[in-house]
PDB file of N, CA and C in Angstrom:
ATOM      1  N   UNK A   1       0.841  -1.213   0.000  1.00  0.00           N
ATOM      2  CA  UNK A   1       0.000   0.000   0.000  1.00  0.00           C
ATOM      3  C   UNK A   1       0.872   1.257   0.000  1.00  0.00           C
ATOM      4  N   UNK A   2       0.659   2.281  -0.283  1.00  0.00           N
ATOM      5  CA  UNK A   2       0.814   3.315  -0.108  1.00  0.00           C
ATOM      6  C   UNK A   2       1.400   4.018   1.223  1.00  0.00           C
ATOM      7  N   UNK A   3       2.347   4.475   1.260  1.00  0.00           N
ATOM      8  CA  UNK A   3       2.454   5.719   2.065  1.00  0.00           C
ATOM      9  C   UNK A   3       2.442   7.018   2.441  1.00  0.00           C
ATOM     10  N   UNK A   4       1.813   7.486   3.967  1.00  0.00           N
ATOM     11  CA  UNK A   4       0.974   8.772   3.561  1.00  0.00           C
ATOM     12  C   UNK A   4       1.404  10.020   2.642  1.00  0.00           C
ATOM     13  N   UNK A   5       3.299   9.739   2.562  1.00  0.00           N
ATOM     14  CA  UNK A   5       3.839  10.711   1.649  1.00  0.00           C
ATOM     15  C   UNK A   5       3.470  10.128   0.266  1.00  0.00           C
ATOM     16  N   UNK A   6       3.741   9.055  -0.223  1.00  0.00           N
ATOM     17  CA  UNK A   6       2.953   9.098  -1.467  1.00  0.00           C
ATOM     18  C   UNK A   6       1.561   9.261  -2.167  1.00  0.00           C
ATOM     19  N   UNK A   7       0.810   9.041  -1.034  1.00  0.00           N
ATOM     20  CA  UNK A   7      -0.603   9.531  -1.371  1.00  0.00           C
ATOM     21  C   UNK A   7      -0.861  10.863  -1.177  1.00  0.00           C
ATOM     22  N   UNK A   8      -0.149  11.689  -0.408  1.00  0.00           N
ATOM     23  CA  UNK A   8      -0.124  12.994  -0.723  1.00  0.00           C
ATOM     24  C   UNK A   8       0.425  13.100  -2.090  1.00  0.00           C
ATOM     25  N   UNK A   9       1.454  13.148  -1.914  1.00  0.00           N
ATOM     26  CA  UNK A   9       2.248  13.227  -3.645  1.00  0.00           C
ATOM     27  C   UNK A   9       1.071  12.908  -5.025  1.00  0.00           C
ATOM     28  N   UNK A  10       0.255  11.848  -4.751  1.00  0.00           N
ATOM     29  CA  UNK A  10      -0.521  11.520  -5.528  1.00  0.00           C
ATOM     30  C   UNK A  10      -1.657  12.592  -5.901  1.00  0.00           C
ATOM     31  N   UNK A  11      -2.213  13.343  -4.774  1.00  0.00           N
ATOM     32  CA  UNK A  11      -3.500  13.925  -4.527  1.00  0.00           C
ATOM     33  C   UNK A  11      -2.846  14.859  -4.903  1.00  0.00           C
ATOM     34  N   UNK A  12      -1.639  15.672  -4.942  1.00  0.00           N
ATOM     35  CA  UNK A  12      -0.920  16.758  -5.561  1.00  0.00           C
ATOM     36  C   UNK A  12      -0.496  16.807  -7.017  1.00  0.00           C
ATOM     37  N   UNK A  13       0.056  15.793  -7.392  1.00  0.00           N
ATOM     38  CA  UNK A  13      -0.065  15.370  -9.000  1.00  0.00           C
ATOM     39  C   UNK A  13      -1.470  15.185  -9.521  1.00  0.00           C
ATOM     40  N   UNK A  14      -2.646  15.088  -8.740  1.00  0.00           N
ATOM     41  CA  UNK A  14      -3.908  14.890  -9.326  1.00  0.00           C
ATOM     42  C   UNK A  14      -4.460  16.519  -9.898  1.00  0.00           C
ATOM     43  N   UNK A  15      -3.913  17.414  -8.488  1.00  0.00           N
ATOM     44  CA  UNK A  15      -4.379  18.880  -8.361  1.00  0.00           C
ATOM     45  C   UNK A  15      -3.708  19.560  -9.604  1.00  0.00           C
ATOM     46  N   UNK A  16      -2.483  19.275  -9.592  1.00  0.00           N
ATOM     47  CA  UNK A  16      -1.718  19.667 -10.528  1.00  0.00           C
ATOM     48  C   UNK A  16      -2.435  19.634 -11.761  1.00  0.00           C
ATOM     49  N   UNK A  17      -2.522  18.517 -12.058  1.00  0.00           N
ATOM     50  CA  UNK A  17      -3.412  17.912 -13.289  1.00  0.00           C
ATOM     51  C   UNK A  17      -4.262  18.590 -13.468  1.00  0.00           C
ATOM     52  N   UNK A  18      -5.202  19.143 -13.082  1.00  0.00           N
ATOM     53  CA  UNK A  18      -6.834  20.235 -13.168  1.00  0.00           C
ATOM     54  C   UNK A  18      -5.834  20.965 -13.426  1.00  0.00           C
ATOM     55  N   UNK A  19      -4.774  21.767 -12.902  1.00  0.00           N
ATOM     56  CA  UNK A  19      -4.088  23.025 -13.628  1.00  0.00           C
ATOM     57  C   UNK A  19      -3.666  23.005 -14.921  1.00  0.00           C
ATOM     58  N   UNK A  20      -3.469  21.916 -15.455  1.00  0.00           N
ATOM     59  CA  UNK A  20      -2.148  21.505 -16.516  1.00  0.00           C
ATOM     60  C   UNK A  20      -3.035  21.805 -17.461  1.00  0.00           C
ATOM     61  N   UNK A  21      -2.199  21.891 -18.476  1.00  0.00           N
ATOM     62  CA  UNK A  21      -2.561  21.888 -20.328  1.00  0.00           C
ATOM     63  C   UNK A  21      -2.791  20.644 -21.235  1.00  0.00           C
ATOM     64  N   UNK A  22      -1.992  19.678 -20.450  1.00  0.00           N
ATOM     65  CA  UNK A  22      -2.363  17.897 -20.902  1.00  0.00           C
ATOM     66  C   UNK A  22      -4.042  17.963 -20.482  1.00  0.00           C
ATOM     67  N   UNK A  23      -4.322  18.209 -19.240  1.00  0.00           N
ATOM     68  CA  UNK A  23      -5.567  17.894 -18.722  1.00  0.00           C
ATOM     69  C   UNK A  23      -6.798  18.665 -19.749  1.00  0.00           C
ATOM     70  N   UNK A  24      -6.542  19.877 -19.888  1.00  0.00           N
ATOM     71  CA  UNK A  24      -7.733  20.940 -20.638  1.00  0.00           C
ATOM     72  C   UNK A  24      -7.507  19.846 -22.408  1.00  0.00           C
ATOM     73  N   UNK A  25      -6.086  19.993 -22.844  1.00  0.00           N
ATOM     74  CA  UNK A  25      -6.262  19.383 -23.825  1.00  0.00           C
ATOM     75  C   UNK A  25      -6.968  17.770 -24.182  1.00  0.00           C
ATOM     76  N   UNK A  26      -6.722  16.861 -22.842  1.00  0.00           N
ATOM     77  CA  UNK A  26      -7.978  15.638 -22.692  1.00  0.00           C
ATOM     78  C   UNK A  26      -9.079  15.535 -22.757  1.00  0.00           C
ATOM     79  N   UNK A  27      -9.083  17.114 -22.261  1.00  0.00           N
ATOM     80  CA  UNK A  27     -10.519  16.921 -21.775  1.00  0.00           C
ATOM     81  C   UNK A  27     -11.370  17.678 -23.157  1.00  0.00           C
ATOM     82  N   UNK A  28     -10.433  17.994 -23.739  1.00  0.00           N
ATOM     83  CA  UNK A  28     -11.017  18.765 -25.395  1.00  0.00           C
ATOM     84  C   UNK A  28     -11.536  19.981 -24.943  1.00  0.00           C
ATOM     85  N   UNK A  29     -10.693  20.573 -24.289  1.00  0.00           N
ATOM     86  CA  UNK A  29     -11.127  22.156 -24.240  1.00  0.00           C
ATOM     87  C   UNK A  29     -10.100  23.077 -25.116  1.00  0.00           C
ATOM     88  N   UNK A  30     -11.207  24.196 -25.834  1.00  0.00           N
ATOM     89  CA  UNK A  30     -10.531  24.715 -27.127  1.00  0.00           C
ATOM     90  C   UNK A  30      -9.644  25.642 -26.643  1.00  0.00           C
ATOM     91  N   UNK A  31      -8.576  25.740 -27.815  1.00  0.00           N
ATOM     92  CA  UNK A  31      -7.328  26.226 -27.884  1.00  0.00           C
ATOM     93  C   UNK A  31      -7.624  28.211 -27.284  1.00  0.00           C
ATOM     94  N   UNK A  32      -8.855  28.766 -27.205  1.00  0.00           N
ATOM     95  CA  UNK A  32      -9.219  30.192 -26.637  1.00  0.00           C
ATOM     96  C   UNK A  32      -9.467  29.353 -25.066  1.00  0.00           C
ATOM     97  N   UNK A  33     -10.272  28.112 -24.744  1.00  0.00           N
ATOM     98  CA  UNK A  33     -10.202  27.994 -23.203  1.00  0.00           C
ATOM     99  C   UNK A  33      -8.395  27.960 -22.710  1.00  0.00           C
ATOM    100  N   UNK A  34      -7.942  26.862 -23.163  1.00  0.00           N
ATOM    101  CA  UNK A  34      -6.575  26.530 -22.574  1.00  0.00           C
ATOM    102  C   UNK A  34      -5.421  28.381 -22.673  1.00  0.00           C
ATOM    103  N   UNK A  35      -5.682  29.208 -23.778  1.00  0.00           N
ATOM    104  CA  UNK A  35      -5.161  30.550 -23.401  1.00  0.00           C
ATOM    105  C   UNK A  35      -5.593  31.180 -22.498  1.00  0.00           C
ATOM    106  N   UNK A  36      -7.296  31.169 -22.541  1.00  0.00           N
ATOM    107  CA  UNK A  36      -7.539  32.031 -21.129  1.00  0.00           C
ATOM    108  C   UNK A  36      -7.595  31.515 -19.541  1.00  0.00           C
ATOM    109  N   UNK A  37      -7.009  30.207 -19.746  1.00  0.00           N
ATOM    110  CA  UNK A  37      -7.011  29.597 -18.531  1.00  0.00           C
ATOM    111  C   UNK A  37      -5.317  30.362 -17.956  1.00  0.00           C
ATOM    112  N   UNK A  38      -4.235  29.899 -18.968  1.00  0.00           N
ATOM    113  CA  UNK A  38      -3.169  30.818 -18.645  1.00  0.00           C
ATOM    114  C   UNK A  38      -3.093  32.026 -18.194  1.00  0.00           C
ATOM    115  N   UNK A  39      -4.432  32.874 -18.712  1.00  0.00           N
ATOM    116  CA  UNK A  39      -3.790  34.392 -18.212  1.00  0.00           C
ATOM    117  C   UNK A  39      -4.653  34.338 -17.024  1.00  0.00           C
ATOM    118  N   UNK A  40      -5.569  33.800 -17.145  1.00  0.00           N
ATOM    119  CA  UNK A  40      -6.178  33.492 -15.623  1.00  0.00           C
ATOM    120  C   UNK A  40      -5.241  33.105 -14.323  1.00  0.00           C
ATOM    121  N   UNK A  41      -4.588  32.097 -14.925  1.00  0.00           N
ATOM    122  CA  UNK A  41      -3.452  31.561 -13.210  1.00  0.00           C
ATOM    123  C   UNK A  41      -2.210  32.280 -13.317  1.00  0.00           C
ATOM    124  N   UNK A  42      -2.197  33.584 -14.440  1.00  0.00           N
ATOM    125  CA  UNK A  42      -0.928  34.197 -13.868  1.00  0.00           C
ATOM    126  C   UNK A  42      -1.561  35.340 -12.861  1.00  0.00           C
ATOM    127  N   UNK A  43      -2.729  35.672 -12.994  1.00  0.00           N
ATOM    128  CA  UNK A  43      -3.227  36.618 -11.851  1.00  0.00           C
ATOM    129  C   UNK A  43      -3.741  36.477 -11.130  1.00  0.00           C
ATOM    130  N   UNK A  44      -4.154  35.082 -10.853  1.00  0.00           N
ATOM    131  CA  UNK A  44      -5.146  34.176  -9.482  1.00  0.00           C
ATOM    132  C   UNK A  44      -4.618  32.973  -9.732  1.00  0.00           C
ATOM    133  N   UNK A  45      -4.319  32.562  -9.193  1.00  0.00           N
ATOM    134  CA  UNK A  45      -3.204  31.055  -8.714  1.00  0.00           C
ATOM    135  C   UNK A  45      -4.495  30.215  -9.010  1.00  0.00           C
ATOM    136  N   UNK A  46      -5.491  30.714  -7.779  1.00  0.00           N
ATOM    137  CA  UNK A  46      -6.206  29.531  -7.505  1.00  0.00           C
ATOM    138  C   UNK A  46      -7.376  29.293  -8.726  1.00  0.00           C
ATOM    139  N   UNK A  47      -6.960  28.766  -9.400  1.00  0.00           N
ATOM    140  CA  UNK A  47      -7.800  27.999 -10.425  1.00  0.00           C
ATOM    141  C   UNK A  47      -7.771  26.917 -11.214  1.00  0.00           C
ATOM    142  N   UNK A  48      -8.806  26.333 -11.645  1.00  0.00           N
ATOM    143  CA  UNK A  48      -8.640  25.158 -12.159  1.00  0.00           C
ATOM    144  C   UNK A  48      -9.926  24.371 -13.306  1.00  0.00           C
ATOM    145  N   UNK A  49      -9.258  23.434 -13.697  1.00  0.00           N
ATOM    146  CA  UNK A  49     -10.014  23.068 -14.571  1.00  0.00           C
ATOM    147  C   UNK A  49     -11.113  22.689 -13.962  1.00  0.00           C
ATOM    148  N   UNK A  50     -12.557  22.065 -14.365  1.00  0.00           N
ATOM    149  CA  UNK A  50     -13.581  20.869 -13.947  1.00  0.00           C
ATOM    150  C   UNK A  50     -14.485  20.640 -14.939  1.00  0.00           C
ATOM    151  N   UNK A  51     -13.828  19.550 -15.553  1.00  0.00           N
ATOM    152  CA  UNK A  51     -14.470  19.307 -17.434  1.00  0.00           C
ATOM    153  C   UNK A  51     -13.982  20.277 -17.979  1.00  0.00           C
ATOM    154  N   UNK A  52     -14.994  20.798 -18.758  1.00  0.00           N
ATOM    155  CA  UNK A  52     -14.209  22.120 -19.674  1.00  0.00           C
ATOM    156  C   UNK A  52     -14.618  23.311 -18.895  1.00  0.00           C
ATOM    157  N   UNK A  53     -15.153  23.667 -17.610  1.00  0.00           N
ATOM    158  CA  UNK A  53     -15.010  24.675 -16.749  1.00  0.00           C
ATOM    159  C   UNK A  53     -13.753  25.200 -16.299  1.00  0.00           C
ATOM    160  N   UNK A  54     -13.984  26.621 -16.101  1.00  0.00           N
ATOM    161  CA  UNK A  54     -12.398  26.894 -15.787  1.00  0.00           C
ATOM    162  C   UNK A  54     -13.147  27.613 -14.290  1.00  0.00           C
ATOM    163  N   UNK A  55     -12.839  26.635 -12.999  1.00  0.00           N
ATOM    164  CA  UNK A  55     -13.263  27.351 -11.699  1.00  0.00           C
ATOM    165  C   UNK A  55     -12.431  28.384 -10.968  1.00  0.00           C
ATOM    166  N   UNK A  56     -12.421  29.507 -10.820  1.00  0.00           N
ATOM    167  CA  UNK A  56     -11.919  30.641 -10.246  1.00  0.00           C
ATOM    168  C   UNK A  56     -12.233  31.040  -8.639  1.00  0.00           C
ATOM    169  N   UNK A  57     -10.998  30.524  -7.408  1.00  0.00           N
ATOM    170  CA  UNK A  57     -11.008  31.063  -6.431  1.00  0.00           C
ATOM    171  C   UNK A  57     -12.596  29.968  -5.704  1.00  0.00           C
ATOM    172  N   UNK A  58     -12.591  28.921  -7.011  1.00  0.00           N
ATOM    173  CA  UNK A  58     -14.180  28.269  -6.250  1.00  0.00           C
ATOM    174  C   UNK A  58     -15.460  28.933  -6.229  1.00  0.00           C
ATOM    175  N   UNK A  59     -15.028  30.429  -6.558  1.00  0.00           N
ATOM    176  CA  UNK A  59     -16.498  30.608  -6.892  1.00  0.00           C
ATOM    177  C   UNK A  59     -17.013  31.126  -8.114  1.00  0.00           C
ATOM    178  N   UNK A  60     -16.233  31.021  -8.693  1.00  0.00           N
ATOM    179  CA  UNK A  60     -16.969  32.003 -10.369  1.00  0.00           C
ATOM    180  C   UNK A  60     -16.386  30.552 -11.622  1.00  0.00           C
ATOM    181  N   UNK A  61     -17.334  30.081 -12.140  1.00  0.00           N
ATOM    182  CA  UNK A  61     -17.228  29.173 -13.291  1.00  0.00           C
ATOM    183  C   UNK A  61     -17.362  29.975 -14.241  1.00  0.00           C
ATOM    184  N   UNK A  62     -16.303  29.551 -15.151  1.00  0.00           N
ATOM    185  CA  UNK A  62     -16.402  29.854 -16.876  1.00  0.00           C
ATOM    186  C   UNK A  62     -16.454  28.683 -17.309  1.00  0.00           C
ATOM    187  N   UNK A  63     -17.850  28.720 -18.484  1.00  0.00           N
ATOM    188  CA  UNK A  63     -18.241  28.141 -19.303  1.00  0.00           C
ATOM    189  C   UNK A  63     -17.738  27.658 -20.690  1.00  0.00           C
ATOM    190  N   UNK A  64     -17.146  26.850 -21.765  1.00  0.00           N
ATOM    191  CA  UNK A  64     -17.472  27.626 -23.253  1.00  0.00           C
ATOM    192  C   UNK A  64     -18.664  28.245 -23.588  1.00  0.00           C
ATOM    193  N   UNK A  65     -18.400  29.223 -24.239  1.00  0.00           N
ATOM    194  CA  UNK A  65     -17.467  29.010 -25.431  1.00  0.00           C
ATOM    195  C   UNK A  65     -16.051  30.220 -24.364  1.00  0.00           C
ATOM    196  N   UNK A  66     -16.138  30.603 -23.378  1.00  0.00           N
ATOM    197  CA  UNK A  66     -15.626  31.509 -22.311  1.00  0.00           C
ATOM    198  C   UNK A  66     -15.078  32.797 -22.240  1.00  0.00           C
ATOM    199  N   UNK A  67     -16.488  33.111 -23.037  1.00  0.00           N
ATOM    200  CA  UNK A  67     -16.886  35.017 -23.018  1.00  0.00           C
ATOM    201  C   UNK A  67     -17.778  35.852 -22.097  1.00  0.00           C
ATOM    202  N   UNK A  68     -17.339  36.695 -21.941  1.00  0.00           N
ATOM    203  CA  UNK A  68     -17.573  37.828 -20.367  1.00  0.00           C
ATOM    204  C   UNK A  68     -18.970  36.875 -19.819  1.00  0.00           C
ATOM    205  N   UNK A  69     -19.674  36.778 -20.386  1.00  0.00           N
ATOM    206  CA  UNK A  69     -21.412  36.106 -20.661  1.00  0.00           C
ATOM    207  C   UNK A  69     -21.165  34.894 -19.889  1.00  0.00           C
ATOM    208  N   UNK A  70     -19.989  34.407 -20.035  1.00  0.00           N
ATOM    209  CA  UNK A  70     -19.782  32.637 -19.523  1.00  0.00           C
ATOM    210  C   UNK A  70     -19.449  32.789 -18.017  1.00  0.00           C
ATOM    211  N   UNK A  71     -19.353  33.893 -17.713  1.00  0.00           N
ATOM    212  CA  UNK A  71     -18.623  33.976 -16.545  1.00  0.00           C
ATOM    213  C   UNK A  71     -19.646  33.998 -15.124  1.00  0.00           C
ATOM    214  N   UNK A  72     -20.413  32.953 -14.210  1.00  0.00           N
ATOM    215  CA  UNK A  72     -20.986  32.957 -13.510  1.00  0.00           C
ATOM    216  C   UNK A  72     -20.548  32.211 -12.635  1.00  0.00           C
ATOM    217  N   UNK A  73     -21.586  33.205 -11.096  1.00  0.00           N
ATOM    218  CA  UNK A  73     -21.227  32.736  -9.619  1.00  0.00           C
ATOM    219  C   UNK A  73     -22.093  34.089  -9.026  1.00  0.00           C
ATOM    220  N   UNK A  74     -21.638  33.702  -7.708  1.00  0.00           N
ATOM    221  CA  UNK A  74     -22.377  34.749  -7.130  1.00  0.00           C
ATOM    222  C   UNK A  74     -21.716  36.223  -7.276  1.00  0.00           C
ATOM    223  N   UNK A  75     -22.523  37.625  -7.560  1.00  0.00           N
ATOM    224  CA  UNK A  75     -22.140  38.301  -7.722  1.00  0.00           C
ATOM    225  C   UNK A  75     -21.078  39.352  -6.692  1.00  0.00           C
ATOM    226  N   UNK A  76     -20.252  39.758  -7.126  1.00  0.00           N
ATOM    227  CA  UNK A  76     -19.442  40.361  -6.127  1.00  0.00           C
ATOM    228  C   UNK A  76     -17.971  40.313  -6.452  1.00  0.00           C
ATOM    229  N   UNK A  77     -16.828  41.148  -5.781  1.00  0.00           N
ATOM    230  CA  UNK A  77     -15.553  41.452  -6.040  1.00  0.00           C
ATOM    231  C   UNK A  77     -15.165  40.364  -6.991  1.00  0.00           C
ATOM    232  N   UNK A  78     -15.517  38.909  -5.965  1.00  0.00           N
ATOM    233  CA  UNK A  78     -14.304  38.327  -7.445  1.00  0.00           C
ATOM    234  C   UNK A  78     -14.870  37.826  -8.343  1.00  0.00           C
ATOM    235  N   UNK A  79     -16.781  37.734  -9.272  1.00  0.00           N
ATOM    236  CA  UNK A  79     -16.723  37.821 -10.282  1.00  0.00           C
ATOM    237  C   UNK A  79     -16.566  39.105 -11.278  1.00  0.00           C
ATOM    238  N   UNK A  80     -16.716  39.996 -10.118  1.00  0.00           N
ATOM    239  CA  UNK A  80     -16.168  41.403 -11.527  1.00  0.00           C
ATOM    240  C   UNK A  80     -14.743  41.148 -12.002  1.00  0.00           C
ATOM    241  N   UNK A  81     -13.703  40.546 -10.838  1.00  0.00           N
ATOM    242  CA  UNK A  81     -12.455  41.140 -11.235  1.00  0.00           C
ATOM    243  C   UNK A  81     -12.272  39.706 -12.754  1.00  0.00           C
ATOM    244  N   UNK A  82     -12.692  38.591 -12.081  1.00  0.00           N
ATOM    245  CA  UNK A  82     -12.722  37.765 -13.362  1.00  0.00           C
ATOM    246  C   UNK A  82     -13.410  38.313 -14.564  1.00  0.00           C
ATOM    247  N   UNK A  83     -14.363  39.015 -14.406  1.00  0.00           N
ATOM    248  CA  UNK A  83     -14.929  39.423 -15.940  1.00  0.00           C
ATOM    249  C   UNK A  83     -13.996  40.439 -16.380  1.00  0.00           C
ATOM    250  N   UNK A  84     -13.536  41.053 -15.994  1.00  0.00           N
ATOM    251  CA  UNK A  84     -12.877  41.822 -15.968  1.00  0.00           C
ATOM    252  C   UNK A  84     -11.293  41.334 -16.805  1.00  0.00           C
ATOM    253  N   UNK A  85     -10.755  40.436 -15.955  1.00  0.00           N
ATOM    254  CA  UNK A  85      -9.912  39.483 -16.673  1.00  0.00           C
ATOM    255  C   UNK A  85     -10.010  39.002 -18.002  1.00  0.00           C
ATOM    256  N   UNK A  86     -11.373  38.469 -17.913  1.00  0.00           N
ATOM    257  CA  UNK A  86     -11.996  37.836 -19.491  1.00  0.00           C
ATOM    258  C   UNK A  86     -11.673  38.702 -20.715  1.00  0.00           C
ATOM    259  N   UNK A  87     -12.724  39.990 -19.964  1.00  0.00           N
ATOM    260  CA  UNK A  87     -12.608  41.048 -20.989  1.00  0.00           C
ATOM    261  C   UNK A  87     -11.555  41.767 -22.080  1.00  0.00           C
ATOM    262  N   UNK A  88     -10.195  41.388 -20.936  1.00  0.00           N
ATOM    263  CA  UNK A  88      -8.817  42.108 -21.255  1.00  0.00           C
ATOM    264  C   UNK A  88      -8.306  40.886 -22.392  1.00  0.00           C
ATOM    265  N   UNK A  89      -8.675  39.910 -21.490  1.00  0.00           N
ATOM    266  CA  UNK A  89      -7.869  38.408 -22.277  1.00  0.00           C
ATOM    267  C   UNK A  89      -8.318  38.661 -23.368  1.00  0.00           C
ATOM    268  N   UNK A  90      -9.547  38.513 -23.651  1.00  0.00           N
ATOM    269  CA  UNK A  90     -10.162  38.838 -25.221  1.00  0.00           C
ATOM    270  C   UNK A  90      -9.707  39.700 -26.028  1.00  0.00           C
ATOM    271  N   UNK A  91      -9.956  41.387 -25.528  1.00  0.00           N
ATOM    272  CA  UNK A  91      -9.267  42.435 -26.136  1.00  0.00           C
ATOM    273  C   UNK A  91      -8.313  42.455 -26.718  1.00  0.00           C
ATOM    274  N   UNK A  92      -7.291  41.600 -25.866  1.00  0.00           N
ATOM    275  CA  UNK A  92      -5.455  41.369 -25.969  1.00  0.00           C
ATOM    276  C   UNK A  92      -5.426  40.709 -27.481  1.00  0.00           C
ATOM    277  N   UNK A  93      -6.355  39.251 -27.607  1.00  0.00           N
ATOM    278  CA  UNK A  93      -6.142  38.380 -28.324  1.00  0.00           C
ATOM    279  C   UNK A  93      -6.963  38.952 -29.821  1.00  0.00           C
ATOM    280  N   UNK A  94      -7.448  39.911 -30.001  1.00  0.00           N
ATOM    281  CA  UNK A  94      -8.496  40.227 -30.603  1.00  0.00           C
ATOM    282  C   UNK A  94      -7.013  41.795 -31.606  1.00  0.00           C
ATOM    283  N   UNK A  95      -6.734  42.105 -30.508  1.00  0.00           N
ATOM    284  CA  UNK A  95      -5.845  43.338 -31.159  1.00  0.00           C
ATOM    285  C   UNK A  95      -4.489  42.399 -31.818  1.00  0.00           C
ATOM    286  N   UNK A  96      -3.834  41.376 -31.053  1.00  0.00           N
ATOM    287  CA  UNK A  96      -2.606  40.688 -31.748  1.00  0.00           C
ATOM    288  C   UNK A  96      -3.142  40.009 -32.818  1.00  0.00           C
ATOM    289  N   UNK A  97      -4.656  40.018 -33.215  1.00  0.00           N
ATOM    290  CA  UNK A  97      -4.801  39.068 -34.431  1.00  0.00           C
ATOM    291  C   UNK A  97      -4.807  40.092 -35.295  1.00  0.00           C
ATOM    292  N   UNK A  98      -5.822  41.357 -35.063  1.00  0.00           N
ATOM    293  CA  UNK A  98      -5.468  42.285 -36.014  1.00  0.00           C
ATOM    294  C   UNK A  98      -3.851  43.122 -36.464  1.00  0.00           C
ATOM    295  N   UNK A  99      -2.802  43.374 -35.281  1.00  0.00           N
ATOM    296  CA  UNK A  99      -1.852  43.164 -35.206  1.00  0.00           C
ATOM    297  C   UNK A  99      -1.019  42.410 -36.398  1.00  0.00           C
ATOM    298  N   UNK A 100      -1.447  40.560 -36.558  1.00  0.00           N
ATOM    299  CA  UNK A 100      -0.801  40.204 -37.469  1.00  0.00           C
ATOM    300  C   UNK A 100      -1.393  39.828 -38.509  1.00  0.00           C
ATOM    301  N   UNK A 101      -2.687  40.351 -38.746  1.00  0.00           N
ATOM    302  CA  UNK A 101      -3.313  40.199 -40.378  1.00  0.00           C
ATOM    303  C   UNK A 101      -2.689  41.541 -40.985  1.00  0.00           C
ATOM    304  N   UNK A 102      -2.664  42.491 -39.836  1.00  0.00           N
ATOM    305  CA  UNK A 102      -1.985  43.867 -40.868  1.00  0.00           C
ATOM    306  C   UNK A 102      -0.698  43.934 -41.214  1.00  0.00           C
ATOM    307  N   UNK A 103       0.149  42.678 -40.262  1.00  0.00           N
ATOM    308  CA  UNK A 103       2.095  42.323 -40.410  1.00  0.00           C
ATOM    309  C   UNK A 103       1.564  41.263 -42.214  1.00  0.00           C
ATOM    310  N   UNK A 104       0.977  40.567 -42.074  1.00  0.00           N
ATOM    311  CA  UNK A 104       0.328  39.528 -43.203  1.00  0.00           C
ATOM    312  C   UNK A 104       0.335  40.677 -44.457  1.00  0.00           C
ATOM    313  N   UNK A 105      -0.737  41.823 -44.835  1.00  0.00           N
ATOM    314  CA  UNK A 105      -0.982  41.898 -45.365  1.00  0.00           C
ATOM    315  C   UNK A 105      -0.073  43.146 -45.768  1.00  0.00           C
ATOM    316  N   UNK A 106       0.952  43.277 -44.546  1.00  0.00           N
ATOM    317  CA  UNK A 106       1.747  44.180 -45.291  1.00  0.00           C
ATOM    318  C   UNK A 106       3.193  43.100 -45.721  1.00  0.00           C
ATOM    319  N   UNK A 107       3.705  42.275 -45.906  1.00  0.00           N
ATOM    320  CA  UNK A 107       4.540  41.006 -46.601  1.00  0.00           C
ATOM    321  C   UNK A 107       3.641  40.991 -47.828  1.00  0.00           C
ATOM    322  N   UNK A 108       2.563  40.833 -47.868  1.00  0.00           N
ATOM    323  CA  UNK A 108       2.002  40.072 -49.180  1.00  0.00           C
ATOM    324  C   UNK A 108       1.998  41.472 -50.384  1.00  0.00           C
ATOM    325  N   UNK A 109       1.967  42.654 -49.461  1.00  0.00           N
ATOM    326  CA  UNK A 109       2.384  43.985 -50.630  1.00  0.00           C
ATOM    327  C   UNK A 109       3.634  43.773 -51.087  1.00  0.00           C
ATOM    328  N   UNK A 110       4.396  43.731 -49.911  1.00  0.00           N
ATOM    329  CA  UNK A 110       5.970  43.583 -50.470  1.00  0.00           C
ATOM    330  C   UNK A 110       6.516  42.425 -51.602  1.00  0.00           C
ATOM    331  N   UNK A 111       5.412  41.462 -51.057  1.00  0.00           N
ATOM    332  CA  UNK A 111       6.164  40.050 -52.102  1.00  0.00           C
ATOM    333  C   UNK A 111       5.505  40.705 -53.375  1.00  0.00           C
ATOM    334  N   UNK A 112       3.802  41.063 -53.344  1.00  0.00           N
ATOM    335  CA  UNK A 112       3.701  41.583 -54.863  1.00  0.00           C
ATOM    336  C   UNK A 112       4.024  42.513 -55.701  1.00  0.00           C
ATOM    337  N   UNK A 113       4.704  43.138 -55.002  1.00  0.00           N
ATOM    338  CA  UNK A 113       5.771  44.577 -55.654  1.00  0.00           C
ATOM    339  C   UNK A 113       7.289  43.970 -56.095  1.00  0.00           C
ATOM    340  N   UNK A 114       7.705  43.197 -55.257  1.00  0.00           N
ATOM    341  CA  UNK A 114       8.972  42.698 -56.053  1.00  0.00           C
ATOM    342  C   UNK A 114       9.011  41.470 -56.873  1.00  0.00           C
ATOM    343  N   UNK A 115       7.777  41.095 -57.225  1.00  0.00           N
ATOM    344  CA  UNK A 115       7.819  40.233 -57.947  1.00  0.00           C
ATOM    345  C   UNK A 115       7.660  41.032 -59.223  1.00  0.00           C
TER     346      UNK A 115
END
C-alpha cells in the first residue's frame, strides 16, 4: 500500500493535473479555453479546470465558449475582477490578431511589388 507521503504526492499530481494543459487538452477544451485559462493563473493562482469549466477562487465558473457572458457565480468582487480578466484576455487576443493580419498583409504587398 501506499504511504501517507505518497498519497499525498498523488493527490498533488492529481491537483496539478486540473491546472495543466495535458488535462484541458484531454478533456477537449478549445485552444481560446486553454489561453484564457493561462492568463487566468498568472493573476489568481487559484484555479482550475472541472471538465471544460475553468473554476476561479471556487467561486466564479467559466463556461465555453468563455466570453464575459460565460462567466458565472455569485455576484461580487471576485466575479467582476474575473470578468474583468476575461474582458482584457479577449481584447489582448483580438488586437494581436489584427496586429498580425496587418504584419500579413503588409509582406504580401511587399512580395507583390517585387515580384
Amino acid at each position: 500500500s501506499l504511504s501517507p507521503f505518497q498519497l499525498a504526492n498523488k493527490a498533488r499530481t492529481e491537483k496539478e493535473e486540473k491546472l495543466s494543459q495535458a488535462y484541458a487538452i484531454s478533456a477537449g477544451v478549445s485552444l481560446e479555453g486553454q489561453q484564457l485559462f493561462q492568463t487566468i493563473h498568472k493573476t489568481i493562482k487559484d484555479c482550475k479546470w472541472q471538465e471544460k469549466n475553468i473554476v476561479v477562487m471556487e467561486e466564479v465558473v467559466i463556461a465555453p465558449p468563455y466570453q464575459v457572458e460565460n462567466c458565472k457565480g455569485k455576484e461580487g468582487s471576485a466575479l467582476s475582477h474575473v470578468r474583468k480578466i476575461v474582458e482584457k484576455h479577449f481584447r489582448d487576443v483580438e488586437s494581436q490578431k489584427v496586429m498580425q493580419r496587418s504584419q500579413a498583409q503588409q509582406t504580401q504587398k511587399e512580395t507583390s511589388l517585387s515580384s
